[in-house]
C-alpha atoms as a PDB file:
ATOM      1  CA  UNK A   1     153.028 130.693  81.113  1.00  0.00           C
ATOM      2  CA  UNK A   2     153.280 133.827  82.714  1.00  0.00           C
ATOM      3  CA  UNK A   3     153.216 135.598  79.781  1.00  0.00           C
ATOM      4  CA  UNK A   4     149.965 134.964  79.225  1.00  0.00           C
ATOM      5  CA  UNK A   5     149.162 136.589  82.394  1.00  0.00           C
ATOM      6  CA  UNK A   6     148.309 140.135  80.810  1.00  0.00           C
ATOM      7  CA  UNK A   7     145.424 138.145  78.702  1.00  0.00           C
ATOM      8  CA  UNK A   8     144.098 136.069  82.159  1.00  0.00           C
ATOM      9  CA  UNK A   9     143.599 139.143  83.897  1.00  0.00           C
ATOM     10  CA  UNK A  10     141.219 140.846  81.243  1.00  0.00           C
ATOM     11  CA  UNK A  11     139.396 137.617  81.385  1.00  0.00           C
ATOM     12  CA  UNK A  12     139.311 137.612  85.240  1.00  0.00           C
ATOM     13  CA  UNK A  13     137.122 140.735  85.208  1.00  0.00           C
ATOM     14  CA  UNK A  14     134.441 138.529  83.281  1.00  0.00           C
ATOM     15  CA  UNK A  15     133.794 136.453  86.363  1.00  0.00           C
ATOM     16  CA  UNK A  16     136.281 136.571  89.678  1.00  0.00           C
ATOM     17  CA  UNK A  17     136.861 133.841  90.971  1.00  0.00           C
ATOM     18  CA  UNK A  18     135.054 132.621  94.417  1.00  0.00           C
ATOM     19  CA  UNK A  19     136.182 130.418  97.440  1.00  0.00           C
ATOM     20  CA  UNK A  20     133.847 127.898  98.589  1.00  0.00           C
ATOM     21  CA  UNK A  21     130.957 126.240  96.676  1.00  0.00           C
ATOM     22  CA  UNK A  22     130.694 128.319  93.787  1.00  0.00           C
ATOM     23  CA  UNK A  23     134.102 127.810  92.532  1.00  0.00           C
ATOM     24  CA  UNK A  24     133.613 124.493  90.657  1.00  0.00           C
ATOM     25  CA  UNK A  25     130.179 126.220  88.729  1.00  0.00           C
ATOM     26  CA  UNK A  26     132.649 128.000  87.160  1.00  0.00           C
ATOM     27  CA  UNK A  27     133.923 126.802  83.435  1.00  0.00           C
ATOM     28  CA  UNK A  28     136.922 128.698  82.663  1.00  0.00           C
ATOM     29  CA  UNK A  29     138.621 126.737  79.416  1.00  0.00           C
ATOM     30  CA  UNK A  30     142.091 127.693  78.616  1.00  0.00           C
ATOM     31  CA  UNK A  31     143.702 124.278  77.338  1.00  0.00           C
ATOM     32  CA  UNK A  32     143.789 125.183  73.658  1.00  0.00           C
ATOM     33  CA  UNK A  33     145.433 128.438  74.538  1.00  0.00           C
ATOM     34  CA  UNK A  34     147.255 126.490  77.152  1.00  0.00           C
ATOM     35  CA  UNK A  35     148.633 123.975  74.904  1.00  0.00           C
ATOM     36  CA  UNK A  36     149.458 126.492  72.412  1.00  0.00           C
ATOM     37  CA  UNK A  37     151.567 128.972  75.107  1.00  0.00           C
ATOM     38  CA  UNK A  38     153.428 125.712  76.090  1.00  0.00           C
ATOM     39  CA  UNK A  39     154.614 124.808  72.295  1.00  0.00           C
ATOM     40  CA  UNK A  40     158.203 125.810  72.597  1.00  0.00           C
ATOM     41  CA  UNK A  41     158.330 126.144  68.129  1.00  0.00           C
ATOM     42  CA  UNK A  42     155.389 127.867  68.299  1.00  0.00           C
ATOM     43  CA  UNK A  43     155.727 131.612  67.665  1.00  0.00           C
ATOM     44  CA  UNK A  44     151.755 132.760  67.662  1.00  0.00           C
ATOM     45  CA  UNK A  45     148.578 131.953  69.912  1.00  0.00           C
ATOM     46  CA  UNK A  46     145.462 131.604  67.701  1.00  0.00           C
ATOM     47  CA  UNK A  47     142.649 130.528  70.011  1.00  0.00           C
ATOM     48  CA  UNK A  48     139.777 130.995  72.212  1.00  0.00           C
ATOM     49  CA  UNK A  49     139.409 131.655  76.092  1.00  0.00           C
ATOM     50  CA  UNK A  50     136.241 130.177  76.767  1.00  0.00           C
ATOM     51  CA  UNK A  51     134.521 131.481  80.547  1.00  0.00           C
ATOM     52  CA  UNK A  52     130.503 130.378  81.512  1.00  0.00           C
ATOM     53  CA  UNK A  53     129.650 131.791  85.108  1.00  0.00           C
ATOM     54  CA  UNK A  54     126.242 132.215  86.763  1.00  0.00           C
ATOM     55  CA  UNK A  55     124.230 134.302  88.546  1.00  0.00           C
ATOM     56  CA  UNK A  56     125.692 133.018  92.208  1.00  0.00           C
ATOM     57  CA  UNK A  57     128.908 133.895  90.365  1.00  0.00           C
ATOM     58  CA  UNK A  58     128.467 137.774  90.232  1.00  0.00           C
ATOM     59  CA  UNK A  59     127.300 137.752  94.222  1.00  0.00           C
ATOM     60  CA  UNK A  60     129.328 141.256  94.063  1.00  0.00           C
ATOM     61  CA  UNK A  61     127.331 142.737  91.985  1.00  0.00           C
ATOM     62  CA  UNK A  62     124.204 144.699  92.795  1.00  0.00           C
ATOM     63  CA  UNK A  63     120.919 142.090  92.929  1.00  0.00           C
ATOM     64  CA  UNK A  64     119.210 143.997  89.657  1.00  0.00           C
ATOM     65  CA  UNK A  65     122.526 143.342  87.681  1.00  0.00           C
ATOM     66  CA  UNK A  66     122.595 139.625  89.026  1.00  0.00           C
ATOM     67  CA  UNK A  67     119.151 139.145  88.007  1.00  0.00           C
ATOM     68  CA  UNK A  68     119.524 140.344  84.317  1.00  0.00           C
ATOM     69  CA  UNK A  69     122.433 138.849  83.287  1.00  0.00           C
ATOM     70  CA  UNK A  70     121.894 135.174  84.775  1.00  0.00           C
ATOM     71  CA  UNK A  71     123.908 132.439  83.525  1.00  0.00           C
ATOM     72  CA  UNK A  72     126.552 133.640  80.605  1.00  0.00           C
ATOM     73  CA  UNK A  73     128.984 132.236  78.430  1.00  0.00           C
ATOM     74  CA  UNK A  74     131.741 134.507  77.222  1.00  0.00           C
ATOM     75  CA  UNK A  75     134.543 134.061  74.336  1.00  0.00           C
ATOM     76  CA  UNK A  76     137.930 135.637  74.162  1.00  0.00           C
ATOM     77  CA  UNK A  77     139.910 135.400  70.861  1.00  0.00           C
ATOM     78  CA  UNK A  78     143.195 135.735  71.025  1.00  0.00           C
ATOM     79  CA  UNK A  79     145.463 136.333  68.258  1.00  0.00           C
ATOM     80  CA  UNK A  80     148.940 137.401  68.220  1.00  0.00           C
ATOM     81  CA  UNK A  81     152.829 137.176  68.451  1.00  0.00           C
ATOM     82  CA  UNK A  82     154.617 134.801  71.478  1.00  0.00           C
ATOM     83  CA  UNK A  83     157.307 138.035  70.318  1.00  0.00           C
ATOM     84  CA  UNK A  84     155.506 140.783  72.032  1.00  0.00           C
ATOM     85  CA  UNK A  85     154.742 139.480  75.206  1.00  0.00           C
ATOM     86  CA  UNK A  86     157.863 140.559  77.324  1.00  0.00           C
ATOM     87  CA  UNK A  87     159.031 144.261  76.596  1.00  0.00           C
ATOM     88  CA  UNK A  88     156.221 144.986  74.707  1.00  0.00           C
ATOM     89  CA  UNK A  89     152.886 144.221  76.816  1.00  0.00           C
ATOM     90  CA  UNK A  90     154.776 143.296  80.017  1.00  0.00           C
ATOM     91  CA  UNK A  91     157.521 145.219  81.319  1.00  0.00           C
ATOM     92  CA  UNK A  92     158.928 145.595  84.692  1.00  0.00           C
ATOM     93  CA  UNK A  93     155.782 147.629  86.588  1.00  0.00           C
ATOM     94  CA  UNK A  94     153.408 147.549  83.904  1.00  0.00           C
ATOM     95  CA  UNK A  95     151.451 144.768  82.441  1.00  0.00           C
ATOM     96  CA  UNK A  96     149.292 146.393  79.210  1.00  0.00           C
ATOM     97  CA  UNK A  97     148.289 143.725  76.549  1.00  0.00           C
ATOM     98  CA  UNK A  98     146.531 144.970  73.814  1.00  0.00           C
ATOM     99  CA  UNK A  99     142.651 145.326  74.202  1.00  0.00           C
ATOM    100  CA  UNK A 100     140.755 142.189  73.440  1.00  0.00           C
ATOM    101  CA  UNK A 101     137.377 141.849  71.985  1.00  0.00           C
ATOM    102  CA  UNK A 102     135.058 139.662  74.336  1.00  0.00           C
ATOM    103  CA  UNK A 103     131.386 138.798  73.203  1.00  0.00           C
ATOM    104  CA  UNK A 104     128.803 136.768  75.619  1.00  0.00           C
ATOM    105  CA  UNK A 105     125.906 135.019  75.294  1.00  0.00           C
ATOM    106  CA  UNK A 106     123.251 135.611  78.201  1.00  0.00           C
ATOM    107  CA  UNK A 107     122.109 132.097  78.540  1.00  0.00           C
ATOM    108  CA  UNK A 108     119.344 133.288  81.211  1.00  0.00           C
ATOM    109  CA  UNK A 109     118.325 136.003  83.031  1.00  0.00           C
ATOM    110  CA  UNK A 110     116.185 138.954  82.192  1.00  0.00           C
ATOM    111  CA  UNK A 111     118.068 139.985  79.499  1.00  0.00           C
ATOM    112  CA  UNK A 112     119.135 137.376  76.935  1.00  0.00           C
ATOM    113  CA  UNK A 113     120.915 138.182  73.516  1.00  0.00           C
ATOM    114  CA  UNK A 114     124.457 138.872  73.192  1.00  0.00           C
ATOM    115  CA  UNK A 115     126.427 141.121  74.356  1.00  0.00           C
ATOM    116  CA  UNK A 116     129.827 142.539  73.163  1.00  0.00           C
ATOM    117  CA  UNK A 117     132.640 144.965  74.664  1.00  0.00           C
ATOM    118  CA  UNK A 118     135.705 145.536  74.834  1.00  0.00           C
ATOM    119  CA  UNK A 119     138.180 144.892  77.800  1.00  0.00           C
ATOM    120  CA  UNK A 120     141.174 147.025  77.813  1.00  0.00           C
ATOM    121  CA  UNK A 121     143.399 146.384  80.952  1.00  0.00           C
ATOM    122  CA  UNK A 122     146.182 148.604  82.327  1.00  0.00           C
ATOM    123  CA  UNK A 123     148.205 147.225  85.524  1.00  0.00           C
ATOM    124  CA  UNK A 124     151.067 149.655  87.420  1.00  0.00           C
ATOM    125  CA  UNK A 125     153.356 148.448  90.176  1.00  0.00           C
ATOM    126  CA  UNK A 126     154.154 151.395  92.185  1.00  0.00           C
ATOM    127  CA  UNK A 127     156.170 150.529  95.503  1.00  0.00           C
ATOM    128  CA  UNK A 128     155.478 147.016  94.737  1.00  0.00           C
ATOM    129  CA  UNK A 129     151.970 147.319  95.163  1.00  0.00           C
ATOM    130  CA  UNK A 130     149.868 146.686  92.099  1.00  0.00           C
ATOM    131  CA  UNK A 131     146.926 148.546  91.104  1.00  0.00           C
ATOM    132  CA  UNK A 132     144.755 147.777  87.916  1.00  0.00           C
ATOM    133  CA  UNK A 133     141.659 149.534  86.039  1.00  0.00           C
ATOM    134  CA  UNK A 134     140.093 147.005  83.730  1.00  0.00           C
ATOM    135  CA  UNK A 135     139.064 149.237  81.067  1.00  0.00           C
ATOM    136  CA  UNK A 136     136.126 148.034  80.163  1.00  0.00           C
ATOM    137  CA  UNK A 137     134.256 149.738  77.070  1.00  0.00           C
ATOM    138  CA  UNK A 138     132.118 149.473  74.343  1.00  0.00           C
ATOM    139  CA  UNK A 139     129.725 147.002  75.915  1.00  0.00           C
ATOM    140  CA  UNK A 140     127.125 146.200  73.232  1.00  0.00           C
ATOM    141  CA  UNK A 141     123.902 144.796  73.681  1.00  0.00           C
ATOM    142  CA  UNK A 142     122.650 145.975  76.458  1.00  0.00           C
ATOM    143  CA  UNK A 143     121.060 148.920  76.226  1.00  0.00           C
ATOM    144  CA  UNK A 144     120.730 151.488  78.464  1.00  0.00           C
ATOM    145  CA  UNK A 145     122.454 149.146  81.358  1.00  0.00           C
ATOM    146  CA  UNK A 146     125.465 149.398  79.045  1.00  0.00           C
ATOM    147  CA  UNK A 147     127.052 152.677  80.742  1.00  0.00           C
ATOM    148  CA  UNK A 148     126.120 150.595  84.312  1.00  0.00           C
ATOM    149  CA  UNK A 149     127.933 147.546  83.244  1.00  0.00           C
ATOM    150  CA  UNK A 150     130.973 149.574  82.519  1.00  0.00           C
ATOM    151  CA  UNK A 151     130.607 151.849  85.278  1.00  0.00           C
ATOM    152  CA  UNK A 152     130.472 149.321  87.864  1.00  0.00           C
ATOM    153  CA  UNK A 153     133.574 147.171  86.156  1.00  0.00           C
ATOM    154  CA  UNK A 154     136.044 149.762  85.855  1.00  0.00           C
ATOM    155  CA  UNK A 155     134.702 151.648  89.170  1.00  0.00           C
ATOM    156  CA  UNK A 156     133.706 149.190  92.191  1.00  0.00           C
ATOM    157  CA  UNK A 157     136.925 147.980  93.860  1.00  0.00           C
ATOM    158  CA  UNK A 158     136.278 144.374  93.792  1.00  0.00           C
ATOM    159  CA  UNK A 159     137.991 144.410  90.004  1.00  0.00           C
ATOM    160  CA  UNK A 160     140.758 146.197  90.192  1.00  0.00           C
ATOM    161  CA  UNK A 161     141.564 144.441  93.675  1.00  0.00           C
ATOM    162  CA  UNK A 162     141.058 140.582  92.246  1.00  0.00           C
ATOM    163  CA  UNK A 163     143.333 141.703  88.909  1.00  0.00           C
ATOM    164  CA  UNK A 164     145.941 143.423  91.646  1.00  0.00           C
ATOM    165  CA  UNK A 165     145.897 140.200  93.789  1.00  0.00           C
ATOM    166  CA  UNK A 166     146.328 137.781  90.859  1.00  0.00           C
ATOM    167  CA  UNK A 167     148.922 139.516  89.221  1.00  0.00           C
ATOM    168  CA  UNK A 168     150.675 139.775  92.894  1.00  0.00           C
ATOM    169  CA  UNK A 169     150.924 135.889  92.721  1.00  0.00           C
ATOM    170  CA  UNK A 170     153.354 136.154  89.902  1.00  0.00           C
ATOM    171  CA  UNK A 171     155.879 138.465  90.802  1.00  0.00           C
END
């Protein structure tokens, strides 16, 4: 399964995952993709990452951002070759799967609607430390809060340090 890794971390910047209470709020559904990855014949994933995560969920984010985007589902296609996982998207210090189209639903919140973006994800081992920018772009949806959404994905540490930590579990 660690091939799939590349694909898990984009997701992780939808919602990062929290120690405690809030951890089982969470609905993060990978079986189908899961089951798929595991199917030694099979050559190609064709499914859907499926993450819901509140408002208690996004406790890192400024209160204004917490307070318009409320509860949200989001939906992660995934399409493509077993083939160019390794050597392709992840080689020795670099883990760069292609960028994946990801489009929410606000369930509550101020906001509502749908929302779409795109999350492009580039990881770098340098010295055996891993460092990550998320990539987030195109966000769809939202307005004017769009360039804030991105902004404060691809800039405030918390991302890039939960994709660096999680990927650290693998080596």
């Amino acid at each position: 399964m660690k091939w799939l890794i590349g694909i898990l971390l984009t997701t992780g910047c939808l919602i990062w995952l929290t120690d405690g209470a809030h951890a089982q709020q969470k609905r993060f559904d990978v079986e189908e993709c899961r089951k798929q990855a595991q199917a030694f014949a099979r050559l190609d994933i064709n499914c859907v990452l499926t993450v819901r995560a509140g408002e208690r969920d996004l406790r890192a984010a400024p209160a204004y951002l917490q307070a318009l985007l409320g509860d949200f589902e989001c939906r992660i296609p995934l399409v493509f070759d077993k083939a160019n996982v390794y050597g392709i998207w992840i080689t020795k210090d670099r883990v760069n799967p292609p960028p994946l189209d990801v489009s929410c639903s606000i369930l509550s919140g101020v906001t509502g609607g749908d929302i779409t973006a795109v999350f492009d994800v580039d990881c770098v081992r340098n010295a055996g430390q891993w460092s990550c920018y998320p990539g987030l772009r195109n966000v769809d949806g939202l307005g004017p809060l769009a360039p804030v959404i991105e902004d404060f994905v691809n800039n405030e540490p918390v991302f890039p340090r939960f994709l660096a930590k999680h990927l650290a579990r693998f080596d």
